[in-house]
Protein backbone atom coordinates (compact mmCIF):
# COMPACT_ATOMS: atom_id res chain seq x y z
CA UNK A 1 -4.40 15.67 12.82
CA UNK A 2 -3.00 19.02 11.68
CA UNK A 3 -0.34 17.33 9.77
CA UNK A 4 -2.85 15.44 7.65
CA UNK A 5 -4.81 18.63 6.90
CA UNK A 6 -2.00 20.54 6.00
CA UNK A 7 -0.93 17.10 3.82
CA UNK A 8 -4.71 17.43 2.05
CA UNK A 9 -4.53 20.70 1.35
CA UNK A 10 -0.48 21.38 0.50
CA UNK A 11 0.69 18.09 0.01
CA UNK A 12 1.48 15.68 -2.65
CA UNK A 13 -1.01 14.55 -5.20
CA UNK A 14 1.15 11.59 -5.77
CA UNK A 15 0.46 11.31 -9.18
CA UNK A 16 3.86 9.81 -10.74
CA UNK A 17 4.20 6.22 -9.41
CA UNK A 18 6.84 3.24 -9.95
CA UNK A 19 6.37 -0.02 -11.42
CA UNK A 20 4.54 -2.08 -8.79
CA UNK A 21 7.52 -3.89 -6.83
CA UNK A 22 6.67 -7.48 -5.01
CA UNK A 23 8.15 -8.65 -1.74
CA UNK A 24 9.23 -12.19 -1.93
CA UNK A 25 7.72 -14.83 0.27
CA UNK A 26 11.01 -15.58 1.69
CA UNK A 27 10.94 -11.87 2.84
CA UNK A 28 8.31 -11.12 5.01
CA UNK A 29 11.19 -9.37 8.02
CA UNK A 30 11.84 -7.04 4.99
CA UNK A 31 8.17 -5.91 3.90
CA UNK A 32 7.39 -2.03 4.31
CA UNK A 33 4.14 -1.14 5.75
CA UNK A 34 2.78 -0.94 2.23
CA UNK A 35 3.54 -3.97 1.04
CA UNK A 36 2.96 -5.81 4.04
CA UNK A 37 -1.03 -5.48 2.92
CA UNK A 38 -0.71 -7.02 -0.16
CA UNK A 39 2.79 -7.84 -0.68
CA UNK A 40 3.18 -5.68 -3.82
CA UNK A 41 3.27 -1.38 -3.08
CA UNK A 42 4.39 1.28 -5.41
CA UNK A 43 6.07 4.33 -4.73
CA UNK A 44 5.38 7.98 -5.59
CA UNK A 45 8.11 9.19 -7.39
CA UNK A 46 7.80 12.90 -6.24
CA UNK A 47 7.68 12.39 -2.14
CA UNK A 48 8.58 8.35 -1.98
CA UNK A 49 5.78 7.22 0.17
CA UNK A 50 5.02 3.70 -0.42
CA UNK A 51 1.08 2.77 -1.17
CA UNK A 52 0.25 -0.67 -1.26
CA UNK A 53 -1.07 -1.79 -4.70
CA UNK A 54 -3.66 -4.86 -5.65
CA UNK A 55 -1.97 -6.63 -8.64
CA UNK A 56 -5.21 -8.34 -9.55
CA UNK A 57 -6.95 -5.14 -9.93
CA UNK A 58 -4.13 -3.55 -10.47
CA UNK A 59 -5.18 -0.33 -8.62
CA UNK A 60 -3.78 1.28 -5.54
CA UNK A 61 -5.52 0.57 -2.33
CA UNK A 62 -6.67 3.87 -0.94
CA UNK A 63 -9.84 3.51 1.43
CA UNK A 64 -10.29 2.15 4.90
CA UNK A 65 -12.73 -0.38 3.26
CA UNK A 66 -10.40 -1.70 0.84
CA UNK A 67 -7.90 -2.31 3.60
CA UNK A 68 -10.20 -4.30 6.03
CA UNK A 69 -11.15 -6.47 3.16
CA UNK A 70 -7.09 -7.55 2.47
CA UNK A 71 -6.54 -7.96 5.92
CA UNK A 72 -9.72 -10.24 6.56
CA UNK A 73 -8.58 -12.06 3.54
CA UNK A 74 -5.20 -12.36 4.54
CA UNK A 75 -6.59 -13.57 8.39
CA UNK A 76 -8.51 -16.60 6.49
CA UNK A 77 -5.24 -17.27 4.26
CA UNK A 78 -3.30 -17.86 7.50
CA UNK A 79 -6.04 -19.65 9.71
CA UNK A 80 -6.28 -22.29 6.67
């Protein structure tokens, strides 16, 4: 908790991002965390942390809300 206040305060603004990179379906042992949302993520090119990234939108995902709604998405993908 006092590492993420420190982070919103002092840490990176991550405003200088990479092309958004996708993970192959043939590579699902290899996904990061980020990517493992959507399959596509970007990185910030200042600290490297990895954001997941909607290529339909083509926005990063940032809130909690946007994350529940790829992951229920994704549940009905597999359960088809």
């Amino acid at each position: 908790m006092i590492a993420e206040l420190f982070d919103t305060f002092f840490g990176c603004s991550h405003s200088h991002y990479s092309f958004p990179r996708s993970t192959g379906i043939h590579s699902v042992s290899r996904r990061t965390p980020a990517a493992a949302l959507t399959g596509t993520y970007v990185a910030c090119l200042d600290c490297g942390k990895e954001l997941a990234y909607d290529w339909e939108a083509m926005k990063i995902v940032t809130s909690a809300a946007e994350s529940r709604k790829y992951l229920h998405a994704l549940a009905t993908k597999e359960a088809a």
